[in-house]
PDB file of N, CA and C in Angstrom:
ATOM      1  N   UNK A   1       1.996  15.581  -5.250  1.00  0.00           N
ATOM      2  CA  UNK A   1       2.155  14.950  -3.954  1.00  0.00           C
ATOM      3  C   UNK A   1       2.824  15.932  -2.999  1.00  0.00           C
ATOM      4  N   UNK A   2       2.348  15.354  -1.988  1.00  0.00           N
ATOM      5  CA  UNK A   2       3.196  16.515  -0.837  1.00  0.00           C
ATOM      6  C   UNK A   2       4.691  16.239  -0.604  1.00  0.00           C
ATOM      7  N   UNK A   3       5.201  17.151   0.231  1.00  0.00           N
ATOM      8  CA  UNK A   3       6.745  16.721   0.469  1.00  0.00           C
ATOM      9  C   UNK A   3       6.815  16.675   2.097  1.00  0.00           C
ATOM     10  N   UNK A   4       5.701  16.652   2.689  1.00  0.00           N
ATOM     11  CA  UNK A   4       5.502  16.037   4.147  1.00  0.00           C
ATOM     12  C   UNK A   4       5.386  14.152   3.819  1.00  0.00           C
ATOM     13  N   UNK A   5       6.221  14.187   5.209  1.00  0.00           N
ATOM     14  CA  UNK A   5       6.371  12.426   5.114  1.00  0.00           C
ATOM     15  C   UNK A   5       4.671  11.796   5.286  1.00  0.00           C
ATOM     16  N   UNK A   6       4.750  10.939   4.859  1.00  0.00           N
ATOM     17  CA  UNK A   6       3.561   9.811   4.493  1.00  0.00           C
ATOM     18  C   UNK A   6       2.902   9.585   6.115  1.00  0.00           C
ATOM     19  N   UNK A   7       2.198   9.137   6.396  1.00  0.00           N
ATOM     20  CA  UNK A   7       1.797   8.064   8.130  1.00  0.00           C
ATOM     21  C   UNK A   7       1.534   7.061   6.943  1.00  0.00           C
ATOM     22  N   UNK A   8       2.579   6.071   7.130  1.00  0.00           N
ATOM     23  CA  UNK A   8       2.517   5.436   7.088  1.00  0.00           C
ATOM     24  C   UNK A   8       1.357   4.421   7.824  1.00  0.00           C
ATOM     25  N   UNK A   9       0.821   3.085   7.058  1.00  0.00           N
ATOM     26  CA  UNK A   9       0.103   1.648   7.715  1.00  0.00           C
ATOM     27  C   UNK A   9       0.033   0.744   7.106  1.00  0.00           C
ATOM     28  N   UNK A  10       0.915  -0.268   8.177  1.00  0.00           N
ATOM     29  CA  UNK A  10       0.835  -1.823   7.255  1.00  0.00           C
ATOM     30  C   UNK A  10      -0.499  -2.759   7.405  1.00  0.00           C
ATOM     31  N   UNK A  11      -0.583  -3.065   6.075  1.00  0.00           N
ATOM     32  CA  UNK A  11      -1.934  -3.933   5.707  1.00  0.00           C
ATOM     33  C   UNK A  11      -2.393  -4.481   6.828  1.00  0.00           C
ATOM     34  N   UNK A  12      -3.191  -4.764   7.112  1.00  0.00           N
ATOM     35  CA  UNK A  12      -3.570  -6.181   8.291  1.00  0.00           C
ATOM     36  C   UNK A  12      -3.510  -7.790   7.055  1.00  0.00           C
ATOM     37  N   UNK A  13      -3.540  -7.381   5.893  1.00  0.00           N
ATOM     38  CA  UNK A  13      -3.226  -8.739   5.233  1.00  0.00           C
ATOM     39  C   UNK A  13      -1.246  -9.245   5.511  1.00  0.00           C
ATOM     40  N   UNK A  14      -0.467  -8.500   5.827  1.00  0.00           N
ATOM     41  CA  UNK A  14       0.857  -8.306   6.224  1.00  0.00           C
ATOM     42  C   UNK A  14       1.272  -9.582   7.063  1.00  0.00           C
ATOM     43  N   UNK A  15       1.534 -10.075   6.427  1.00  0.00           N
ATOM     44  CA  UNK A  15       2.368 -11.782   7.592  1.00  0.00           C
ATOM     45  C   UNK A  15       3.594 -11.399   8.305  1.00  0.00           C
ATOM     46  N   UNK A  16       3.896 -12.435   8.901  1.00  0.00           N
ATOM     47  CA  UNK A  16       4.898 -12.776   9.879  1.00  0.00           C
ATOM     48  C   UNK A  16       5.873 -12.739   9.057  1.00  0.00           C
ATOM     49  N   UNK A  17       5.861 -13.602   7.609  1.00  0.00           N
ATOM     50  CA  UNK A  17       6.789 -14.317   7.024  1.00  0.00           C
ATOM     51  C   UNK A  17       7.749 -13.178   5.789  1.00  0.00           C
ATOM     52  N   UNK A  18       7.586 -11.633   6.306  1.00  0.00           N
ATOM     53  CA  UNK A  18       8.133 -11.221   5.409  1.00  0.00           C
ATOM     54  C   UNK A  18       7.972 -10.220   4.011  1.00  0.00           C
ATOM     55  N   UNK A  19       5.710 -10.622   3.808  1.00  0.00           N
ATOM     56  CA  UNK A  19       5.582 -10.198   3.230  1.00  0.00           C
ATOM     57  C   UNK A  19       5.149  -8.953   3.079  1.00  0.00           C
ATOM     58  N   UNK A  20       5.544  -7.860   3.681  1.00  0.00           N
ATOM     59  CA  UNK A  20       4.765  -6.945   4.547  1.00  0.00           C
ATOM     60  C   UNK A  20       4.459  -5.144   3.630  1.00  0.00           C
ATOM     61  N   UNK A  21       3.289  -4.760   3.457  1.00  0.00           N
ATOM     62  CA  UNK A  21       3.081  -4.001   2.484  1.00  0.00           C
ATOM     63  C   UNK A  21       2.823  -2.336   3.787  1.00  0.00           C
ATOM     64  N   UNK A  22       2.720  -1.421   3.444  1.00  0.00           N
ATOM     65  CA  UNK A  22       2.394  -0.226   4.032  1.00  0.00           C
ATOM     66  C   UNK A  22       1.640   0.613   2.967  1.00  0.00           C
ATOM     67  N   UNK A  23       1.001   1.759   3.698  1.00  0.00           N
ATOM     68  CA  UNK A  23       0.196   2.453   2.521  1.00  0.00           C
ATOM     69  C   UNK A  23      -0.117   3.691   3.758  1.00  0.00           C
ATOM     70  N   UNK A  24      -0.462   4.562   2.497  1.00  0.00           N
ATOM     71  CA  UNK A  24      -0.278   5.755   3.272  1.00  0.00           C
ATOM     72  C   UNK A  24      -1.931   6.511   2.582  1.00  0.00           C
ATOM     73  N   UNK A  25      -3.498   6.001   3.613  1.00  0.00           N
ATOM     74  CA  UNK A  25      -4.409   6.129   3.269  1.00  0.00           C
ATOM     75  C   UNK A  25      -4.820   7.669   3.258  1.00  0.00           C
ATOM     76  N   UNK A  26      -3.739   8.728   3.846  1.00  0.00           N
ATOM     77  CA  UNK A  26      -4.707  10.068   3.699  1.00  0.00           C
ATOM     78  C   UNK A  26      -4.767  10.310   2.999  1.00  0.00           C
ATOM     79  N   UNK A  27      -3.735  10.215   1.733  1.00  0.00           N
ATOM     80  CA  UNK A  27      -3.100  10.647   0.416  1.00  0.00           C
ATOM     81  C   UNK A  27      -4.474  10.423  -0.323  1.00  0.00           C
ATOM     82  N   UNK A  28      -5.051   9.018  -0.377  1.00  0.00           N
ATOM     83  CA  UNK A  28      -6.118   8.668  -0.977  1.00  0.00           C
ATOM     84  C   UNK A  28      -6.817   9.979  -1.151  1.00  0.00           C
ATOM     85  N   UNK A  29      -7.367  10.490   0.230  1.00  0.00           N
ATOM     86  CA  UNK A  29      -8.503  11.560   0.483  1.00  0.00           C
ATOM     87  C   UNK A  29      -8.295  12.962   0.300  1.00  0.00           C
ATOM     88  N   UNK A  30      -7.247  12.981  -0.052  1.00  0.00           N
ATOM     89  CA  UNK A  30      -6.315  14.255  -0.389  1.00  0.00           C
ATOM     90  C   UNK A  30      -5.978  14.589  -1.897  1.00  0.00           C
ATOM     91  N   UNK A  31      -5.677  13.862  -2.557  1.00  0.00           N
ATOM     92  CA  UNK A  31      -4.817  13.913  -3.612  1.00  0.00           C
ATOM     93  C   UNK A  31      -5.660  12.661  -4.625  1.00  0.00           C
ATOM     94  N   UNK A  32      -6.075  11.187  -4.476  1.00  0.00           N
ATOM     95  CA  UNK A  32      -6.747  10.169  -4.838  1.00  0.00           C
ATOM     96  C   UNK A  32      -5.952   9.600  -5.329  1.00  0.00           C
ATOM     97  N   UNK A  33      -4.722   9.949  -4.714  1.00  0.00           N
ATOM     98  CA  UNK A  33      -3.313   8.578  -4.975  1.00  0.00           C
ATOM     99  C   UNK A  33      -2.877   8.355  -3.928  1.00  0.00           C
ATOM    100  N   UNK A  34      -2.528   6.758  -4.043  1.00  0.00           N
ATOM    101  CA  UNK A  34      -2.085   6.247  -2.587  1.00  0.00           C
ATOM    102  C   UNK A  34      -0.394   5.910  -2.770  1.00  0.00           C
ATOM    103  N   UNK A  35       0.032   6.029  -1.931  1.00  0.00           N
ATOM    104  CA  UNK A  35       1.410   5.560  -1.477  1.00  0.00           C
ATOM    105  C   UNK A  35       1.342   4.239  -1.400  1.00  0.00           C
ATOM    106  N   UNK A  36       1.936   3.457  -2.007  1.00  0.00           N
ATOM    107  CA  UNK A  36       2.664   1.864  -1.222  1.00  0.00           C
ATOM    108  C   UNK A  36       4.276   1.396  -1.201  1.00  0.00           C
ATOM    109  N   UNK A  37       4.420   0.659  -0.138  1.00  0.00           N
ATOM    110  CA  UNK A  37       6.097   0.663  -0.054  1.00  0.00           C
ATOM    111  C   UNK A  37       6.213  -0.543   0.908  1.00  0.00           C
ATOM    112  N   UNK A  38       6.965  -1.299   0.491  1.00  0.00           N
ATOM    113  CA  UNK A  38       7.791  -2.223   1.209  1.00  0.00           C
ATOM    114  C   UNK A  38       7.746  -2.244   2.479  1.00  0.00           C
ATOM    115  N   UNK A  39       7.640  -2.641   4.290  1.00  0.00           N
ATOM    116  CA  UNK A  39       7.974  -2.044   5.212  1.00  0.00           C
ATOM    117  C   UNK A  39       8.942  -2.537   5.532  1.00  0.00           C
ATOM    118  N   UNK A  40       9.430  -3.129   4.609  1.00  0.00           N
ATOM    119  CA  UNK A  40      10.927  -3.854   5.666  1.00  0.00           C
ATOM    120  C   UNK A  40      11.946  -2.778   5.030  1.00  0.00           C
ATOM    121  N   UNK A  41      11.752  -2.122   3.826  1.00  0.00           N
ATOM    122  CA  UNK A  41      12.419  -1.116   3.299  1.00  0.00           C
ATOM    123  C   UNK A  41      12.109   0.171   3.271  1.00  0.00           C
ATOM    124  N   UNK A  42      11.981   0.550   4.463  1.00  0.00           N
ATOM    125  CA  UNK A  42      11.428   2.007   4.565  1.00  0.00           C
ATOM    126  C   UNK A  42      11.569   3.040   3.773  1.00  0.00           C
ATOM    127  N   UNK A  43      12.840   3.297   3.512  1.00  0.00           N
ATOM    128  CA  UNK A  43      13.943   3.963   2.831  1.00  0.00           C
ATOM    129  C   UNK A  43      14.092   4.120   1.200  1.00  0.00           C
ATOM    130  N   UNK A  44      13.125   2.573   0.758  1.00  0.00           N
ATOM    131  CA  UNK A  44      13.496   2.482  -0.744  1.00  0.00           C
ATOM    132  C   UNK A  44      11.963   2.776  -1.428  1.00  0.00           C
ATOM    133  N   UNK A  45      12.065   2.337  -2.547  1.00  0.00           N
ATOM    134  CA  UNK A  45      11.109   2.993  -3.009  1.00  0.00           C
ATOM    135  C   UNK A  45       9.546   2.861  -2.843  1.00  0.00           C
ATOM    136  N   UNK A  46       9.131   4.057  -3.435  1.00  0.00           N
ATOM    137  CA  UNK A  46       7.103   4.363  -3.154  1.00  0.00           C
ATOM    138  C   UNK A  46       6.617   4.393  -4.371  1.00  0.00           C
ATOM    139  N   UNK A  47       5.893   3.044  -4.376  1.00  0.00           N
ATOM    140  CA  UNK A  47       4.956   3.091  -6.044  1.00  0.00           C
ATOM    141  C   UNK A  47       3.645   3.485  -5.410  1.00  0.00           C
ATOM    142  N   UNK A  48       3.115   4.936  -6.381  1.00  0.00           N
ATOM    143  CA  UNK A  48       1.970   5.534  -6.184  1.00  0.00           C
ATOM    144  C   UNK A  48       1.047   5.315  -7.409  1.00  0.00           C
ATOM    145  N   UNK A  49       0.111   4.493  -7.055  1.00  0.00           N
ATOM    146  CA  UNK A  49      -1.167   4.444  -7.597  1.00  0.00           C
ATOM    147  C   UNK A  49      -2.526   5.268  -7.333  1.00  0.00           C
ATOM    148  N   UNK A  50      -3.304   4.964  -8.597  1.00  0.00           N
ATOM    149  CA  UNK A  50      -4.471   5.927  -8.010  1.00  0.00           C
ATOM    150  C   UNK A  50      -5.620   4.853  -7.053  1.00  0.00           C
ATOM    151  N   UNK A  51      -6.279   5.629  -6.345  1.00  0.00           N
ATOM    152  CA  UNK A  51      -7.308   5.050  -5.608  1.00  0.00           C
ATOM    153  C   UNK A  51      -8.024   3.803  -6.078  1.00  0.00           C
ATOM    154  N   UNK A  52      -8.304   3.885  -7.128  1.00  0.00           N
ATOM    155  CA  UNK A  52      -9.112   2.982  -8.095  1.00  0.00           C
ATOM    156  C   UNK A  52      -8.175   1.594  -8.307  1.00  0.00           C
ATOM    157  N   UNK A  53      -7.338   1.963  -8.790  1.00  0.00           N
ATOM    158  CA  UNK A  53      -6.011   0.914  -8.763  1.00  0.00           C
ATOM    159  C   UNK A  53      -5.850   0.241  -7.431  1.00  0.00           C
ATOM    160  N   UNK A  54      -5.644   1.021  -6.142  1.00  0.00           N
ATOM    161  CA  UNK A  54      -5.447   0.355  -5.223  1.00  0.00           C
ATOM    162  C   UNK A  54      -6.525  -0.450  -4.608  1.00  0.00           C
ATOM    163  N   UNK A  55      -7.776   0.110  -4.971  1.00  0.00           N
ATOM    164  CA  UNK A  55      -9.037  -0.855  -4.456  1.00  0.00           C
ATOM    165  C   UNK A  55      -8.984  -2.400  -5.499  1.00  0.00           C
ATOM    166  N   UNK A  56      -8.525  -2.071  -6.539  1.00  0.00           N
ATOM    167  CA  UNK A  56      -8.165  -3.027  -6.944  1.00  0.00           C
ATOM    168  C   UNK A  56      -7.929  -4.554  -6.768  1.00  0.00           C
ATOM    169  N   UNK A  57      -6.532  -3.735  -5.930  1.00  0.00           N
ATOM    170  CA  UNK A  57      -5.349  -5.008  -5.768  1.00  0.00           C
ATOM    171  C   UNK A  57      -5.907  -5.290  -4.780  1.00  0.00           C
ATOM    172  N   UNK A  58      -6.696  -4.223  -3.924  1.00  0.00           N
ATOM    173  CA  UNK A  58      -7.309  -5.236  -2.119  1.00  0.00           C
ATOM    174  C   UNK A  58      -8.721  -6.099  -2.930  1.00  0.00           C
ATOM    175  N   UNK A  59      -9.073  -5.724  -3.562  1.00  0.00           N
ATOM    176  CA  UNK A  59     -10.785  -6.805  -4.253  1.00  0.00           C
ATOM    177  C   UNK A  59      -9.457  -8.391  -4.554  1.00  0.00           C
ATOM    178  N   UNK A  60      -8.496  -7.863  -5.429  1.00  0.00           N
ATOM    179  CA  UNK A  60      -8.084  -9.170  -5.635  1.00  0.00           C
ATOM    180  C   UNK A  60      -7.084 -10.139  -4.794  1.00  0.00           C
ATOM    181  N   UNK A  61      -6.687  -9.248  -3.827  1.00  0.00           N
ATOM    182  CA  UNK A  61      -6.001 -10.255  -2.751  1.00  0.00           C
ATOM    183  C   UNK A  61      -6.677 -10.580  -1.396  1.00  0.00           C
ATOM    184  N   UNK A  62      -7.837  -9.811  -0.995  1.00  0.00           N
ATOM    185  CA  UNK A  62      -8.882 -10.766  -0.724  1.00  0.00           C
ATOM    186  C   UNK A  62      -9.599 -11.672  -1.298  1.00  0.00           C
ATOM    187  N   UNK A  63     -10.033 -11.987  -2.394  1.00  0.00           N
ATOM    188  CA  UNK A  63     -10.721 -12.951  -3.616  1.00  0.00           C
ATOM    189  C   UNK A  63      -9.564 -14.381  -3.429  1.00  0.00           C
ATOM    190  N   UNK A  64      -8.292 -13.607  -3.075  1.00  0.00           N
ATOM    191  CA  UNK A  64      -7.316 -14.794  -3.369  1.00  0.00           C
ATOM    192  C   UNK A  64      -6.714 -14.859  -4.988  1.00  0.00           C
ATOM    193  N   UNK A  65      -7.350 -14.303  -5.762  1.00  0.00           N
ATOM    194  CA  UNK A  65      -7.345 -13.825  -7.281  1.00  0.00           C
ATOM    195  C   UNK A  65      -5.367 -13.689  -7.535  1.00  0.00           C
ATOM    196  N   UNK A  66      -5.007 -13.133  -6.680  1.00  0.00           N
ATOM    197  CA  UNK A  66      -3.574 -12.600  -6.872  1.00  0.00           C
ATOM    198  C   UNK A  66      -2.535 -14.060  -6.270  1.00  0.00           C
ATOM    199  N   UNK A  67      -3.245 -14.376  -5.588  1.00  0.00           N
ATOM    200  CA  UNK A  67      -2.230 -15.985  -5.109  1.00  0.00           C
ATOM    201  C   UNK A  67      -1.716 -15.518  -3.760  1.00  0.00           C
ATOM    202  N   UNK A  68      -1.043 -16.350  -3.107  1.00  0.00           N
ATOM    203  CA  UNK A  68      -0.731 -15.748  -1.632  1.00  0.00           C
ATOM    204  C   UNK A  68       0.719 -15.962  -1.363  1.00  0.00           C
ATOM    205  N   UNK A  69       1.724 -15.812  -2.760  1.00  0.00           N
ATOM    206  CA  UNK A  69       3.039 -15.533  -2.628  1.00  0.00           C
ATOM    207  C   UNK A  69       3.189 -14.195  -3.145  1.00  0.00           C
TER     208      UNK A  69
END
């Protein structure tokens, strides 16, 4: 991974209420691991998955598959 900061972008699935995810898509096209992190916690930690993984979790939280808490 690089040691240049991320550009950050929060989901458009991202609510009002708190639940709010960011991801850092160049990494994908670069490297084929993505960044994800908290946005209310900028600061704390970045779980990096691979591409495949992260298409994943978007197939299943659009499907609704993952639940919506």
């Amino acid at each position: 991974m690089t040691t240049e900061p991320f550009n950050w972008i929060k989901s458009s699935y991202s609510g009002s209420g708190g639940s709010c995810v960011e991801w850092a898509p160049e990494q994908a096209s670069t490297t084929g691991m993505v960044p994800i992190r908290d946005s209310k916690w900028s600061d704390g930690a970045v779980l990096i998955v691979s591409a495949r993984a992260f298409a994943g979790l978007v197939v299943g939280v659009k499907s609704g598959e993952l639940g919506t808490n």
